[in-house]
Protein backbone atom coordinates (compact mmCIF):
# COMPACT_ATOMS: atom_id res chain seq x y z
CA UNK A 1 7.10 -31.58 28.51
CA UNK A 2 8.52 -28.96 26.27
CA UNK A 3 5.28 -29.41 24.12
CA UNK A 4 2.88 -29.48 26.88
CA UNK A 5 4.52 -25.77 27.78
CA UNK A 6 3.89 -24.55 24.34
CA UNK A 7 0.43 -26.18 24.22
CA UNK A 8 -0.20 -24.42 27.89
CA UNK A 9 0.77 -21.30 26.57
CA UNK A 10 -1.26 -20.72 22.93
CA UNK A 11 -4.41 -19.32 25.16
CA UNK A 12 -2.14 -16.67 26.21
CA UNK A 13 -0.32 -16.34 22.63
CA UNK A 14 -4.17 -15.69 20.87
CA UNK A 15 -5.52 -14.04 23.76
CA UNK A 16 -2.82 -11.20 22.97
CA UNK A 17 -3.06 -11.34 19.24
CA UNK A 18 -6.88 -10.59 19.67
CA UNK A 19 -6.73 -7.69 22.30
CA UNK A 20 -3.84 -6.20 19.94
CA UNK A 21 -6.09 -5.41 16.97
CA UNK A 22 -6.97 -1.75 14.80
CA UNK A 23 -8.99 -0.23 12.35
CA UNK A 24 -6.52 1.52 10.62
CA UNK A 25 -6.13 2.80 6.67
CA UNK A 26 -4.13 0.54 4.48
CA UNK A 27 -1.38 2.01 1.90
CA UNK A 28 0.80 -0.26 -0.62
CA UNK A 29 2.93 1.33 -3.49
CA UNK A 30 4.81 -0.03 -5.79
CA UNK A 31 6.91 0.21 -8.56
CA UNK A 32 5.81 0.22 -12.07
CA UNK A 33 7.58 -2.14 -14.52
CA UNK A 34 11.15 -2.44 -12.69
CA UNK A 35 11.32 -6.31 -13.28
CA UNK A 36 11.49 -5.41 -16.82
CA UNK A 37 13.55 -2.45 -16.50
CA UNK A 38 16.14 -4.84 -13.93
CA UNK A 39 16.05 -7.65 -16.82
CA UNK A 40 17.20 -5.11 -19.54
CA UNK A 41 19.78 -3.42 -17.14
CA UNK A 42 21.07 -7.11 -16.28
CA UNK A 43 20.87 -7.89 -20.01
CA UNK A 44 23.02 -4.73 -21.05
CA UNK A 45 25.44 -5.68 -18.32
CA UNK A 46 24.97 -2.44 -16.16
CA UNK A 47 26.00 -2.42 -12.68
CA UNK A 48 23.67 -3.76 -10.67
CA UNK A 49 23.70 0.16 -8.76
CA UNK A 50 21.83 1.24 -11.81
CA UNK A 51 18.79 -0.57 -10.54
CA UNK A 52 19.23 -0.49 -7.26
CA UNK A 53 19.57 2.85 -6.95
CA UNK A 54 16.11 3.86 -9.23
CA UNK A 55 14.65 1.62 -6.68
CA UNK A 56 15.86 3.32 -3.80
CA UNK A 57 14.93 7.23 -4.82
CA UNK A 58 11.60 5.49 -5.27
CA UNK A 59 10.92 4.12 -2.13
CA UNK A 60 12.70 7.22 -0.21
CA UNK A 61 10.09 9.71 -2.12
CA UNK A 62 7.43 7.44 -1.36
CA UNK A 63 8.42 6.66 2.21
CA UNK A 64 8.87 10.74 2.60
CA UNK A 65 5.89 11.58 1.18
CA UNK A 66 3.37 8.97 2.82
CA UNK A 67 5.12 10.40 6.61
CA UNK A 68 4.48 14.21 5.48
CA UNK A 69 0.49 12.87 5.43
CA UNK A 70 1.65 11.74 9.10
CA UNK A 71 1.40 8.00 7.35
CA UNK A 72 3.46 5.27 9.25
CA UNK A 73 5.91 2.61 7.20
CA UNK A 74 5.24 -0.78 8.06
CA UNK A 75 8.37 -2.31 5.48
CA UNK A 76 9.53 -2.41 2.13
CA UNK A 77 9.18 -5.34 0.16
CA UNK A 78 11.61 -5.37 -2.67
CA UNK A 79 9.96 -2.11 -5.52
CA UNK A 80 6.99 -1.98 -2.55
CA UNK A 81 6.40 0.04 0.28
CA UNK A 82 3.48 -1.00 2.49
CA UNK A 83 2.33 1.58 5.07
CA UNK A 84 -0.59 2.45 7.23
CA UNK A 85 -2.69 5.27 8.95
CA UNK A 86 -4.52 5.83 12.34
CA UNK A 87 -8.62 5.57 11.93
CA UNK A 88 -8.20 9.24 12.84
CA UNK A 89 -6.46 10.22 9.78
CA UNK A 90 -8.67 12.14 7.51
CA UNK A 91 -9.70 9.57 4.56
CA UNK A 92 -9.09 12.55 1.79
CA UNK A 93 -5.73 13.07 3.24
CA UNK A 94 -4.69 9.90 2.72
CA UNK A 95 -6.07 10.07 -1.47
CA UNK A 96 -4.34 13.42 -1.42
CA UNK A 97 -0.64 11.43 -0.27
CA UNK A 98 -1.40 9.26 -3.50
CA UNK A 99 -1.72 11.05 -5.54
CA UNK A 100 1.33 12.87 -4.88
CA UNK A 101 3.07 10.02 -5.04
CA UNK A 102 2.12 8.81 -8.08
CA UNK A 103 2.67 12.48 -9.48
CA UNK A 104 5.68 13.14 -7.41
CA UNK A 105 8.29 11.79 -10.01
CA UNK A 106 7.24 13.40 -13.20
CA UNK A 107 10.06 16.24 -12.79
CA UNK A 108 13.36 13.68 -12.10
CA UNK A 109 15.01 14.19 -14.99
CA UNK A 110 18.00 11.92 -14.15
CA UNK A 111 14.92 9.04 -15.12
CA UNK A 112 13.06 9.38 -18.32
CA UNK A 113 12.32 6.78 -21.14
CA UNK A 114 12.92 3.32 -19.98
CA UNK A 115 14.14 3.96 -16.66
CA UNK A 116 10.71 6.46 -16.10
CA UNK A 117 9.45 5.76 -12.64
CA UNK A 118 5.76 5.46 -12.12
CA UNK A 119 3.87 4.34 -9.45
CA UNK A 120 0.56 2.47 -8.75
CA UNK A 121 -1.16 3.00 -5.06
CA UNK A 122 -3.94 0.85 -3.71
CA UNK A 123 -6.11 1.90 -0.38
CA UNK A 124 -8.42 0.17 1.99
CA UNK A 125 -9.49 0.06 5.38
CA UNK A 126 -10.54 -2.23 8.21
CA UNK A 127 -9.77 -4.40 11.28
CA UNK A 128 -6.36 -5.25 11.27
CA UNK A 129 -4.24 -7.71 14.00
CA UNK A 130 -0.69 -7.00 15.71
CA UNK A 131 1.63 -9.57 13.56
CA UNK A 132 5.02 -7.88 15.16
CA UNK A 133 7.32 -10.60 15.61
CA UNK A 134 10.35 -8.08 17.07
CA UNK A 135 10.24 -4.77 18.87
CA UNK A 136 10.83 -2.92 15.62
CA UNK A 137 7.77 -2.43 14.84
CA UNK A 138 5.37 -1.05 17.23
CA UNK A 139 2.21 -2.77 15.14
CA UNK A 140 2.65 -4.61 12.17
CA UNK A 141 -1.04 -4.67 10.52
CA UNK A 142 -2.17 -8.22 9.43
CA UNK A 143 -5.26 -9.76 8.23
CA UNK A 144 -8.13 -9.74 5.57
CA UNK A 145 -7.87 -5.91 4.67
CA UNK A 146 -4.28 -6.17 4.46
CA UNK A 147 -4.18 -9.46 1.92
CA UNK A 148 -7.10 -7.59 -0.06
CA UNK A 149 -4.97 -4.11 -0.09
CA UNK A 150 -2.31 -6.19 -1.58
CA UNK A 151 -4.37 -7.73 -3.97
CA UNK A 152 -6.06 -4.70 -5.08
CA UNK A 153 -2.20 -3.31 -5.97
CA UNK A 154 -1.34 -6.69 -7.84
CA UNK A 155 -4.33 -5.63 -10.29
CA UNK A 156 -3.73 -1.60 -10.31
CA UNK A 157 -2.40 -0.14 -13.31
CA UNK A 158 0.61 2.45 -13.64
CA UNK A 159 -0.59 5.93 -12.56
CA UNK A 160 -3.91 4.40 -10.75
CA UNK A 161 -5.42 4.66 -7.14
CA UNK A 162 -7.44 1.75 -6.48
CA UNK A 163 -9.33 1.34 -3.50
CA UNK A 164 -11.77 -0.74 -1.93
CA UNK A 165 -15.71 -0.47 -0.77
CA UNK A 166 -14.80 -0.41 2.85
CA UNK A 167 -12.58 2.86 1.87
CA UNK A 168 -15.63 4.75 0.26
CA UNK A 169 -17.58 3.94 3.17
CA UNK A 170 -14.83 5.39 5.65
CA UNK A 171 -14.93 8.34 2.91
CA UNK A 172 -18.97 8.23 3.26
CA UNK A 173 -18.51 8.85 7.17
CA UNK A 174 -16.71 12.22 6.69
CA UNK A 175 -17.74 13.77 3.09
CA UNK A 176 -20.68 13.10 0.69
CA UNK A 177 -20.16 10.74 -2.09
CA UNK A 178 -21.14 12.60 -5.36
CA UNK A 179 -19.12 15.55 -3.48
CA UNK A 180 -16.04 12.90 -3.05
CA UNK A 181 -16.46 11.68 -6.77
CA UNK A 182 -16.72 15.02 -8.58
CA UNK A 183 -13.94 15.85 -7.08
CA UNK A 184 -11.85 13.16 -7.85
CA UNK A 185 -13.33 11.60 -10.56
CA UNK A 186 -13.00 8.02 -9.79
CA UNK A 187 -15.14 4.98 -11.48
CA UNK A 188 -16.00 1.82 -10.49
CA UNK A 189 -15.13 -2.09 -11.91
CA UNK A 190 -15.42 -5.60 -10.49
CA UNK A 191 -12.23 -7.47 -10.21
CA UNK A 192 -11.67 -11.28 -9.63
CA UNK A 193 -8.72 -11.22 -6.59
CA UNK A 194 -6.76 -13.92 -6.10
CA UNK A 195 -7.89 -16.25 -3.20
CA UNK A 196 -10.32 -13.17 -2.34
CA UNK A 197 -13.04 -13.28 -5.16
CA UNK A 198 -14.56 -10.45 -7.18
CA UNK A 199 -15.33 -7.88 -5.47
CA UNK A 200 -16.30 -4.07 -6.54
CA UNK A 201 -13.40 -1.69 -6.63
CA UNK A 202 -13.02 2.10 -7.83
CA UNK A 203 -10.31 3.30 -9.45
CA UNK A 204 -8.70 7.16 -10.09
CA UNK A 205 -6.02 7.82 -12.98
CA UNK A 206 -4.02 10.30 -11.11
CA UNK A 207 -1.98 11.53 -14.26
């Protein structure tokens, strides 16, 4: 019987994850080479604060930074910070909040030389689903352009804004392209994602 309820009620459970969808802009940042940096402080036999705490002024700036550009956190996810922005939000604002992030940590003098912190951003946009499993989060963005935002960071190097087609085109809606690219410079490449495929992607060194 107990099965028969929960088979009764999945029309109900997808009904709601449909009619709780977005298009929003898509944000993940993470942290340049702090597996590495971990492994040496672990292999020097530094507190495990020394670390932890790198970590932590670099998600804080990041989390500040992405909410001055009215940007919402979604959740950390160990060095990462994935966050998004309302369909409303200007898309140059949201290039702007990168690349103040990336060079927001140039001046912290407390971390230079191995323990340097630099940044990587990747950007997209599109339809995204409610996955909110507590009342924590208001909307939790799932789906396609979420997994490809990820992706798109997983391939990003240190100091770069990568962002997908979809983005240029939201870009395209509000600004002209060759206006948007001298401006900012970016290029274009074709990466193979993981489980996505290749796909076109552009690219802007932001230091």
């Amino acid at each position: 019987m107990r099965r028969q309820r929960k088979v009764e009620l999945l029309p109900q459970l997808v009904e709601s994850i449909v009619s709780d969808t977005a298009d929003v802009f898509l944000l993940f940042v993470d942290l340049c080479g702090s597996t590495l940096y971990k492994r040496k402080c672990i292999q020097q036999k530094q507190p495990d604060l020394t670390w932890i705490f790198r970590q932590l002024i670099f998600l804080q700036r990041a989390a500040d930074l992405v909410k001055k550009y009215n940007g919402i956190i979604v959740k950390t996810i160990g060095d990462e910070l994935f966050a998004y922005f309302e369909a409303t939000t200007y898309p140059e604002e949201i290039i702007k909040c990168a690349i103040e992030i990336i060079q927001g940590f140039g001046n912290l003098k407390s971390f230079k030389d191995e323990s340097k912190i630099e940044a990587k951003v990747s950007l997209d946009f599109g339809l995204t689903y409610n996955g909110s499993i507590d009342n924590l989060h208001k909307f939790d963005p799932i789906g396609s352009a979420v997994d490809r935002c990820a992706r798109l960071n997983s391939i990003a190097k240190k100091n770069e804004i990568v962002f997908s087609e979809d983005f240029i085109n939201a870009i395209e809606n509000k600004m002209t392209l060759p206006k948007f690219k001298s401006k900012y410079g970016f290029k274009t490449r074709t990466e193979d994602l993981k489980g996505i495929g290749k796909i076109k992607c552009n690219f802007i060194v932001a230091k």
